[in-house]
N, C-alpha and C. Protein backbone atom coordinates (compact mmCIF):
# COMPACT_ATOMS: atom_id res chain seq x y z
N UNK A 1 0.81 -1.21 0.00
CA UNK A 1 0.00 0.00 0.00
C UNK A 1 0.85 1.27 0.00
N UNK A 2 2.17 1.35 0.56
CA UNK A 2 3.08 2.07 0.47
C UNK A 2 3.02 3.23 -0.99
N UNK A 3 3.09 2.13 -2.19
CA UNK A 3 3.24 2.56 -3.31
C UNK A 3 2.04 3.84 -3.72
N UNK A 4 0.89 3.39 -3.25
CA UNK A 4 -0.08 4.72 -3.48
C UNK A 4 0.03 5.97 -3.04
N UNK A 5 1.31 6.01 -1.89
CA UNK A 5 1.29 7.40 -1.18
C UNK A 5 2.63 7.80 -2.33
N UNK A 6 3.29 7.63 -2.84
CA UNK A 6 4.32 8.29 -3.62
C UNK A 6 4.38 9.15 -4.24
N UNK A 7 4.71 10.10 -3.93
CA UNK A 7 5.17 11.85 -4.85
C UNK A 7 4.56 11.95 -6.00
N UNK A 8 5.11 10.54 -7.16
CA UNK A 8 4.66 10.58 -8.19
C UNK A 8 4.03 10.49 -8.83
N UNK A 9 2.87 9.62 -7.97
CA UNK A 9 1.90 8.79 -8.23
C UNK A 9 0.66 10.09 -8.15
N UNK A 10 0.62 10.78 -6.74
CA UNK A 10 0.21 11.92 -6.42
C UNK A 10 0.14 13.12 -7.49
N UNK A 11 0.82 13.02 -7.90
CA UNK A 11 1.57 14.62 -9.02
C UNK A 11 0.45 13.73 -9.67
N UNK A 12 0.75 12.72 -10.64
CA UNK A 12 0.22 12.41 -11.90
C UNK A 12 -1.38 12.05 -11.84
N UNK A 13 -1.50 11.80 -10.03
CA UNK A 13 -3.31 12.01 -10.27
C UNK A 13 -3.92 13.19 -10.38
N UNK A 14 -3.05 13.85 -9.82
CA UNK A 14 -3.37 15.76 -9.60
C UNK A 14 -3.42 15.85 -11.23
N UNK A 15 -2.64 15.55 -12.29
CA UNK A 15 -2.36 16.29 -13.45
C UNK A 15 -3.44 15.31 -14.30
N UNK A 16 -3.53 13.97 -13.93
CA UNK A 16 -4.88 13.37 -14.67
C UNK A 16 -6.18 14.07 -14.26
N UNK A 17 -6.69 14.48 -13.10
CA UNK A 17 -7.43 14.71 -12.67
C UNK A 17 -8.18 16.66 -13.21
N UNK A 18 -6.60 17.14 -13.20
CA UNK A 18 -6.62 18.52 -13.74
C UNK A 18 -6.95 18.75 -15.60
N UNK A 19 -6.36 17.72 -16.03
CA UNK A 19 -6.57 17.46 -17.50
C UNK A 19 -7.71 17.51 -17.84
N UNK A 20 -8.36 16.07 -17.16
CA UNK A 20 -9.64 15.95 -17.29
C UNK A 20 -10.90 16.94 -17.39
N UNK A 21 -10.92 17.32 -16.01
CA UNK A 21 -11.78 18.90 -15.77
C UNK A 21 -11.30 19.72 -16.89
N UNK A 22 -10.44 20.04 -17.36
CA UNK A 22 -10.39 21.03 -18.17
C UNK A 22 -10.80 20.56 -19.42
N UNK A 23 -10.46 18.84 -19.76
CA UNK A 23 -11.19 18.64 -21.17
C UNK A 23 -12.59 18.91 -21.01
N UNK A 24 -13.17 18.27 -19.74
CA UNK A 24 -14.73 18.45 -19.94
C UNK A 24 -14.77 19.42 -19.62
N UNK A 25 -14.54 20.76 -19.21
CA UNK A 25 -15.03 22.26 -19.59
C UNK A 25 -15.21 22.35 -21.30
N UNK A 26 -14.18 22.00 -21.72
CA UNK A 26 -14.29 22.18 -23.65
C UNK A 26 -15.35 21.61 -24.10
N UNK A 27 -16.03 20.27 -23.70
CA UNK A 27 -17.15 19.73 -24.39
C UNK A 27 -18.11 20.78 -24.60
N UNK A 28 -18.54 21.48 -23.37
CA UNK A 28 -19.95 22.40 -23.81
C UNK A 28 -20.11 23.34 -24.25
N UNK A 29 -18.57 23.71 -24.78
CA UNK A 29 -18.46 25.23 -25.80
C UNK A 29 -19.25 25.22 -26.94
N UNK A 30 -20.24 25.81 -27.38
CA UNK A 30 -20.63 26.29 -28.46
C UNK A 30 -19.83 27.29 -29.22
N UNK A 31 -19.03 27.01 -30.80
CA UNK A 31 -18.41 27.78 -31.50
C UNK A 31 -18.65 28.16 -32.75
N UNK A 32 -19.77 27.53 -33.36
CA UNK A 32 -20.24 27.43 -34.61
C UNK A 32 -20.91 28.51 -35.29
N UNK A 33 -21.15 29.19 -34.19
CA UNK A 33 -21.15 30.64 -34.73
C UNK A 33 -19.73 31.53 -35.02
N UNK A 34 -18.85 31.34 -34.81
CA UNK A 34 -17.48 31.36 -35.10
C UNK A 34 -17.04 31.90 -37.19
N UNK A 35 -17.87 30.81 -37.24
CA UNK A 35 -17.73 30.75 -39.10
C UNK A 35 -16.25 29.92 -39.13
N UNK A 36 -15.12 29.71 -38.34
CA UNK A 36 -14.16 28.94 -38.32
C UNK A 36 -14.64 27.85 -38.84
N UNK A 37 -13.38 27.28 -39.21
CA UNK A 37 -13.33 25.63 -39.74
C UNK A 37 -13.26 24.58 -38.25
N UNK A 38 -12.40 25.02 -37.91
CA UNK A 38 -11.80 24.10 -36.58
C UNK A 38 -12.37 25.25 -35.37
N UNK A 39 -13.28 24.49 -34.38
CA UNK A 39 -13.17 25.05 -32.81
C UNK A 39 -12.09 25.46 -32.27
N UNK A 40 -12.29 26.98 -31.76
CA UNK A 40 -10.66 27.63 -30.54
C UNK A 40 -10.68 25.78 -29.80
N UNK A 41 -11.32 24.85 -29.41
CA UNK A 41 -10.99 24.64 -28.53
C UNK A 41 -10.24 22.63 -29.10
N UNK A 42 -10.14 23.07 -30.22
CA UNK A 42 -9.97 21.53 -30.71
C UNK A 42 -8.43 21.32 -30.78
N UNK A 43 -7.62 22.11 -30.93
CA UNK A 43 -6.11 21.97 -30.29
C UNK A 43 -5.99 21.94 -28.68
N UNK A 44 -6.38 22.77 -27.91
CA UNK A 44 -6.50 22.23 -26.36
C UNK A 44 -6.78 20.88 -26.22
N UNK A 45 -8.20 19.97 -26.92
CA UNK A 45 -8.52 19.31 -26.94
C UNK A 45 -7.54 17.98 -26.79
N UNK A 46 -6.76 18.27 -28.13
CA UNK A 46 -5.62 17.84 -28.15
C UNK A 46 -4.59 16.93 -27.17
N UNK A 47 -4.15 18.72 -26.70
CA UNK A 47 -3.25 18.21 -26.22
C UNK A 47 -3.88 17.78 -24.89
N UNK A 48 -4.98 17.94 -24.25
CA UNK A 48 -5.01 17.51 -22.85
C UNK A 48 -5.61 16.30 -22.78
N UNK A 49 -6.19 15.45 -24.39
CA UNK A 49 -6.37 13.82 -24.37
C UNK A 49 -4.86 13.30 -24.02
N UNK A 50 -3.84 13.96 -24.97
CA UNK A 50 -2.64 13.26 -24.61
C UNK A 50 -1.86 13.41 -23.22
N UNK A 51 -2.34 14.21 -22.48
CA UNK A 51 -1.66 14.92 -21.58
C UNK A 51 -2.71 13.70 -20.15
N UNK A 52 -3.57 13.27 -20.38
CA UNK A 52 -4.23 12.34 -19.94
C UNK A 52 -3.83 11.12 -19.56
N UNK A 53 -4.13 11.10 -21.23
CA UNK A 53 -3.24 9.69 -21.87
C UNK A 53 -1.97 9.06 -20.94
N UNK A 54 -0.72 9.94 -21.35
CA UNK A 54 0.48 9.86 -20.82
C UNK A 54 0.59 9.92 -19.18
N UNK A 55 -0.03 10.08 -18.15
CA UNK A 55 -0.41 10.34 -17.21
C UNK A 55 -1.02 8.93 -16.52
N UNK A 56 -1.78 8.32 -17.75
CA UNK A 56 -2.31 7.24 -17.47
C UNK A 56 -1.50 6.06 -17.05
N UNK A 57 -0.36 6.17 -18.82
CA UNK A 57 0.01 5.26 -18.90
C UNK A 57 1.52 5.16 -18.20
N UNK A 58 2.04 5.92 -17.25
CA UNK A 58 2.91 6.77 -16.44
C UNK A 58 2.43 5.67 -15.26
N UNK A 59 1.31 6.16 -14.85
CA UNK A 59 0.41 5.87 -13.98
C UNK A 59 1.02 4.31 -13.22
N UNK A 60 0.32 3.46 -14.36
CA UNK A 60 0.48 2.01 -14.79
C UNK A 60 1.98 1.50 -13.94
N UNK A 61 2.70 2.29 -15.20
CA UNK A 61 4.05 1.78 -15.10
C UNK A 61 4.23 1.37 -13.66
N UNK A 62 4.45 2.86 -13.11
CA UNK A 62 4.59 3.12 -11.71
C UNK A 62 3.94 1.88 -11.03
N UNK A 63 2.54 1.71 -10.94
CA UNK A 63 1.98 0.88 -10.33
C UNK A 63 2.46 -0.56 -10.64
N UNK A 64 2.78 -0.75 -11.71
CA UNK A 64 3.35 -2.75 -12.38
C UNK A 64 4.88 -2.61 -11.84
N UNK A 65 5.51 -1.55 -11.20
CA UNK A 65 7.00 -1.33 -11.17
C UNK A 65 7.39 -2.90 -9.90
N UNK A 66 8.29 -2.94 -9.93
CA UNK A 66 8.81 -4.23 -9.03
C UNK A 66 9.03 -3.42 -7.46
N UNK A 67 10.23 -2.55 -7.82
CA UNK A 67 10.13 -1.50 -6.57
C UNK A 67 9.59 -0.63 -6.27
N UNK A 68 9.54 -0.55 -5.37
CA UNK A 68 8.59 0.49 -4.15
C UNK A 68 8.88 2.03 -4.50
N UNK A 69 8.67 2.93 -4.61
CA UNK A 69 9.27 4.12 -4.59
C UNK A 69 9.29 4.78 -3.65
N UNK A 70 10.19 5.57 -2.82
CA UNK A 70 10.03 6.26 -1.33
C UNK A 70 9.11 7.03 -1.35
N UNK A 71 8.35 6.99 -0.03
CA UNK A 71 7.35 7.77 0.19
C UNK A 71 7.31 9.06 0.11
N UNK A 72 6.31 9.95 -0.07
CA UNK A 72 6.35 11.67 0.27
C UNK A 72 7.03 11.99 2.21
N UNK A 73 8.30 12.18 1.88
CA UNK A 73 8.95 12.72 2.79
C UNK A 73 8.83 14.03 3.53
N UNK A 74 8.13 15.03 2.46
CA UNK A 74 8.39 16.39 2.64
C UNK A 74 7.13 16.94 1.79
N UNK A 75 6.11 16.54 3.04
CA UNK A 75 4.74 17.35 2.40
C UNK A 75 4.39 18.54 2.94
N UNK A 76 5.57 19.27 3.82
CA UNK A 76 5.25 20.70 3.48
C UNK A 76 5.60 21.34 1.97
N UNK A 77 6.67 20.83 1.23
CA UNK A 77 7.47 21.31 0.40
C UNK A 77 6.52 20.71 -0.72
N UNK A 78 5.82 20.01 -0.83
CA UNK A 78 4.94 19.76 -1.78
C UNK A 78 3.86 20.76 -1.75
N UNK A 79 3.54 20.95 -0.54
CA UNK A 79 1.91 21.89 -0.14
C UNK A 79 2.21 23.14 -0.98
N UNK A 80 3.84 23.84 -0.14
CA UNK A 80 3.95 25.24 -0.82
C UNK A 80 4.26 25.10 -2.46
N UNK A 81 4.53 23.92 -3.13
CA UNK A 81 4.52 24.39 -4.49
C UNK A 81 3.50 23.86 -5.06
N UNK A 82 2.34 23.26 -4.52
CA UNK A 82 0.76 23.34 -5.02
C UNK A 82 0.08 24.86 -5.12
N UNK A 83 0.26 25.24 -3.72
CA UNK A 83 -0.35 26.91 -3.46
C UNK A 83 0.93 27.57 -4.05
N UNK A 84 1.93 27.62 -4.58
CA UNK A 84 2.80 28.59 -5.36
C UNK A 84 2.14 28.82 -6.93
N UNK A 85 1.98 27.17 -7.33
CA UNK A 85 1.55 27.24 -8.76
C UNK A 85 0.08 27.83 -8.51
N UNK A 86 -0.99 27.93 -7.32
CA UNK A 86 -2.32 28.33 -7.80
C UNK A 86 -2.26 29.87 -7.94
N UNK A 87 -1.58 30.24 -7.22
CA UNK A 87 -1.26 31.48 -6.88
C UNK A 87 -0.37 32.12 -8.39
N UNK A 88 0.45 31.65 -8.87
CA UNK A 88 1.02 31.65 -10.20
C UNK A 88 -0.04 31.89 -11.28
N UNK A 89 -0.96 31.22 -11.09
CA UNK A 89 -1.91 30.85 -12.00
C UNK A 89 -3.13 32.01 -11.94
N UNK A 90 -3.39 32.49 -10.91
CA UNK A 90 -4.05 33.29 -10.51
C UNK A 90 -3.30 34.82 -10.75
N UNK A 91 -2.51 35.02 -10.34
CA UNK A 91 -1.56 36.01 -10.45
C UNK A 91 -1.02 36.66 -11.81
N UNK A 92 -1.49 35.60 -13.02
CA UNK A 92 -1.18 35.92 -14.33
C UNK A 92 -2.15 36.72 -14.96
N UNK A 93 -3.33 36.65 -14.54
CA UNK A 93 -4.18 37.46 -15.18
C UNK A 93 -4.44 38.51 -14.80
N UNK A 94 -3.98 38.97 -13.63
CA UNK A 94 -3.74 40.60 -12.56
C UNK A 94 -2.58 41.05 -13.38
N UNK A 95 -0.93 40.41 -13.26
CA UNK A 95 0.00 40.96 -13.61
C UNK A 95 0.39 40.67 -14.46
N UNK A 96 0.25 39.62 -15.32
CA UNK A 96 0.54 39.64 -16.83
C UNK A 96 1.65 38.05 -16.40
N UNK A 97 2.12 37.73 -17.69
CA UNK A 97 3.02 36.45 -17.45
C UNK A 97 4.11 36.84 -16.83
N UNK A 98 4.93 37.55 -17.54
CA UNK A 98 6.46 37.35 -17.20
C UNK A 98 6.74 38.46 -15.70
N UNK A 99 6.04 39.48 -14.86
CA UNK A 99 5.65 39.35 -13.76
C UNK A 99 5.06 38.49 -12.79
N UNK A 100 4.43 37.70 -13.35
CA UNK A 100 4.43 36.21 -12.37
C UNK A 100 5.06 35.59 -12.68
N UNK A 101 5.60 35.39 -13.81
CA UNK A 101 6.41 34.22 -13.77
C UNK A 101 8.07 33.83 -12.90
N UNK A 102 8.34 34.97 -13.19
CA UNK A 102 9.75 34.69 -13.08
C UNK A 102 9.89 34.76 -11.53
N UNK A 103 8.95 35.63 -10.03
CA UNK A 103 9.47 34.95 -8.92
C UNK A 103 9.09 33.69 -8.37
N UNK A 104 7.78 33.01 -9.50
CA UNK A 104 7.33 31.57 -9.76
C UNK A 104 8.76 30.69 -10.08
N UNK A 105 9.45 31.21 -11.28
CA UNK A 105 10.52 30.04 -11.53
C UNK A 105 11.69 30.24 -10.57
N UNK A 106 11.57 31.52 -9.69
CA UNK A 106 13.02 31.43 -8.64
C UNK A 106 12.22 30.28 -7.62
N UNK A 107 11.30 30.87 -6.92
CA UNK A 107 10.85 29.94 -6.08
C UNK A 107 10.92 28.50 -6.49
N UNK A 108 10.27 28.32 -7.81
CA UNK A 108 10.29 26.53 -7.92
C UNK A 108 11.96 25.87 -7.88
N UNK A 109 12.48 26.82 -8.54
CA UNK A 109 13.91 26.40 -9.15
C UNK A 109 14.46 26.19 -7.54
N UNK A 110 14.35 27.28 -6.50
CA UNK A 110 14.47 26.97 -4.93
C UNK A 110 14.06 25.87 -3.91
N UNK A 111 12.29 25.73 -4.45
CA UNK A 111 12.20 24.59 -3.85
C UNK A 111 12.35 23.27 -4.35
N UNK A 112 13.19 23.08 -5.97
CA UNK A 112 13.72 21.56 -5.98
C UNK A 112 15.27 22.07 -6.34
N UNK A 113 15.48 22.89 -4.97
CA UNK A 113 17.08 22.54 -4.27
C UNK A 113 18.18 22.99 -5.32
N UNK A 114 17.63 24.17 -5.97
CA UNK A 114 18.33 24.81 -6.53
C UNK A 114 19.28 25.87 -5.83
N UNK A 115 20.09 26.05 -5.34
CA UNK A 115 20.76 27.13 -4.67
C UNK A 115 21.52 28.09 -4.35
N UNK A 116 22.43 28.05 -5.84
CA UNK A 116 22.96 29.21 -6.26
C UNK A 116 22.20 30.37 -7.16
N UNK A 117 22.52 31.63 -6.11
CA UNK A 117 21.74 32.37 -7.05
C UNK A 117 21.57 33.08 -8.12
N UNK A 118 23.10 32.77 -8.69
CA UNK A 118 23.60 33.23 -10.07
C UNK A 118 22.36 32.35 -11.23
N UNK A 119 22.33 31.05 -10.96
CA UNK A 119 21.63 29.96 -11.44
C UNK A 119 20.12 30.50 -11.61
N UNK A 120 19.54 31.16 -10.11
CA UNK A 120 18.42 30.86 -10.25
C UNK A 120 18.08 31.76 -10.53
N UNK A 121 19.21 33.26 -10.42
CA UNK A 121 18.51 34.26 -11.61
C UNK A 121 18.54 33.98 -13.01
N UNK A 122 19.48 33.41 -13.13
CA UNK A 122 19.51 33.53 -14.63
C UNK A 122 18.45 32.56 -15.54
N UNK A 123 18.16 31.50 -14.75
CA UNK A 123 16.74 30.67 -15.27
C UNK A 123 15.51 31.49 -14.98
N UNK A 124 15.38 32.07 -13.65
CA UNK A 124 14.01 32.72 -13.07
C UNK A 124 13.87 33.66 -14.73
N UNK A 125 14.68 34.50 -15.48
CA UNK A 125 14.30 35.64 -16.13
C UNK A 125 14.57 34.49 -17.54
N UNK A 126 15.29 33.91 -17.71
CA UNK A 126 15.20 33.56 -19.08
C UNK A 126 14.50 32.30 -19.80
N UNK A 127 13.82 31.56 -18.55
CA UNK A 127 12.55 30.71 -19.17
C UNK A 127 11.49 31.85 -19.44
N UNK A 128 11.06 32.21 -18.67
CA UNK A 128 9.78 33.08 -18.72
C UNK A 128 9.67 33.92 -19.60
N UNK A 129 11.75 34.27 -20.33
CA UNK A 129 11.30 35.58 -21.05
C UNK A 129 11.56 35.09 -22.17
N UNK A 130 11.95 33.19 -22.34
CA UNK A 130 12.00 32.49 -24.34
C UNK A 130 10.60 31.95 -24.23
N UNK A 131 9.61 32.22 -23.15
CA UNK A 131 8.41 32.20 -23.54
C UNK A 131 7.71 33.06 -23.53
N UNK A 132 8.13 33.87 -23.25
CA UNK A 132 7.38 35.37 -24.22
C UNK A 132 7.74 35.80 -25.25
N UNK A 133 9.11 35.50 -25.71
CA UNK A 133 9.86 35.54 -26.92
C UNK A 133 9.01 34.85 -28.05
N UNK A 134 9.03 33.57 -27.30
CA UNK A 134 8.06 32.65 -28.37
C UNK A 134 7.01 32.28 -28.68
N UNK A 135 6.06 32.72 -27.75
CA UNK A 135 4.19 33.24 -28.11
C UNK A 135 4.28 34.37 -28.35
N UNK A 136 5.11 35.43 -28.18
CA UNK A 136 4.45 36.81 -28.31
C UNK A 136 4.75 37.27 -29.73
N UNK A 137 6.07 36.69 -29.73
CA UNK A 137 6.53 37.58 -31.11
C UNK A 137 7.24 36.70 -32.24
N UNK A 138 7.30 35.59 -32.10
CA UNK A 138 7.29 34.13 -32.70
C UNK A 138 5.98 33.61 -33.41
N UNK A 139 5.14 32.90 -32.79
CA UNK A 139 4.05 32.38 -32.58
C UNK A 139 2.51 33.70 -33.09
N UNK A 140 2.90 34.68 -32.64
CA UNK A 140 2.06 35.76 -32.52
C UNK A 140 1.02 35.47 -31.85
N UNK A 141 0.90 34.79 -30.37
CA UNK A 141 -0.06 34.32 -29.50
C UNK A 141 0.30 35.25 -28.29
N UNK A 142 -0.37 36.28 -27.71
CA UNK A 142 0.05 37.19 -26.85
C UNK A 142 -0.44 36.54 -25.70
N UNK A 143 0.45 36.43 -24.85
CA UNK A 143 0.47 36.44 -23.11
C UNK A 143 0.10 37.49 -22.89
N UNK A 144 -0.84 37.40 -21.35
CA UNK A 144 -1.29 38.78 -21.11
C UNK A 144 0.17 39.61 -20.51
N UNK A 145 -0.39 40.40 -20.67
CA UNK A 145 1.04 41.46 -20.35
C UNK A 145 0.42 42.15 -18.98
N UNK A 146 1.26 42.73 -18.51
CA UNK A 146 1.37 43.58 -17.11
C UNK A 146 0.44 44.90 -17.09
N UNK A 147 0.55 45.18 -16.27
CA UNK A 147 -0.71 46.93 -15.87
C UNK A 147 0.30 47.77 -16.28
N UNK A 148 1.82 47.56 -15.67
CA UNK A 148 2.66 48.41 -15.53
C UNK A 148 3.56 48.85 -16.85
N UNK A 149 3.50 47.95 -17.92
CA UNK A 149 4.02 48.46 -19.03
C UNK A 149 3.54 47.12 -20.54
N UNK A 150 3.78 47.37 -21.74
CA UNK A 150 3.13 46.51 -22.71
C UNK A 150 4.17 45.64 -23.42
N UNK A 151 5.30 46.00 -22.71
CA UNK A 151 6.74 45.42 -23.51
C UNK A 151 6.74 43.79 -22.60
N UNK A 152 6.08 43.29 -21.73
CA UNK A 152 5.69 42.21 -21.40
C UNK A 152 4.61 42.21 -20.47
């Protein structure tokens, strides 16, 4: 029984479970007034069957595995990066992405024991900002941007 309490097992029901809800939000969109060919919502669709999928079959593995995997050791450190990411998530549509994001990626990059801080500046600003690089002005898919200025 050990095996059901595991980190990983946990994460990947959280992310099956999160998938899910969000596919079935997409079912009851009406878009056909749109005049589009394809539904906004049939690429989401997409990716969160596979994002399911893989989760599932993750799942499995884990569970048919021979060994045990160590238990959740450190479920404060799990708690604060559940409420970091809701808060992340929440926080994007007040301040735009790359204002939430980047004391999101110091913190995460911190709490899996990252600890130099040359490191974790230099990831905190430059994930967040080759993904604004690459929806905003790549892609031409705009992240919301900040109150405080339009350059992110």
């Amino acid at each position: 029984m050990q095996i059901i309490y595991s980190e990983r097992i946990l994460v990947l029901l959280a992310v099956l479970i999160a998938a899910g809800g969000l596919f079935a939000s997409t079912l009851g969109a009406e878009y056909r007034l749109l005049g589009t060919v394809q539904s906004p919502v049939f690429f989401p669709r997409i990716i969160l069957g596979l994002i399911m999928g893989l989760s599932v079959i993750v799942m499995v593995q884990d569970l048919m595995a021979q060994d045990i995997p160590p238990a959740v050791e450190k479920w404060g450190t799990l708690v604060v990066f559940v409420i970091a990411s809701l808060v992340f998530a929440n926080a994007i549509t007040r301040l735009g992405f790359m204002v939430s994001a980047v004391p999101f990626s110091a913190l995460a990059l911190w709490i899996f024991n990252i600890r130099s801080p040359l490191i974790i500046a230099a990831y905190a600003v430059a994930v967040p900002g080759s993904i604004v690089v690459l929806f905003n002005h790549i892609l031409k898919l705009p992240l919301p941007t900040s109150p405080f200025t339009y350059f992110f």
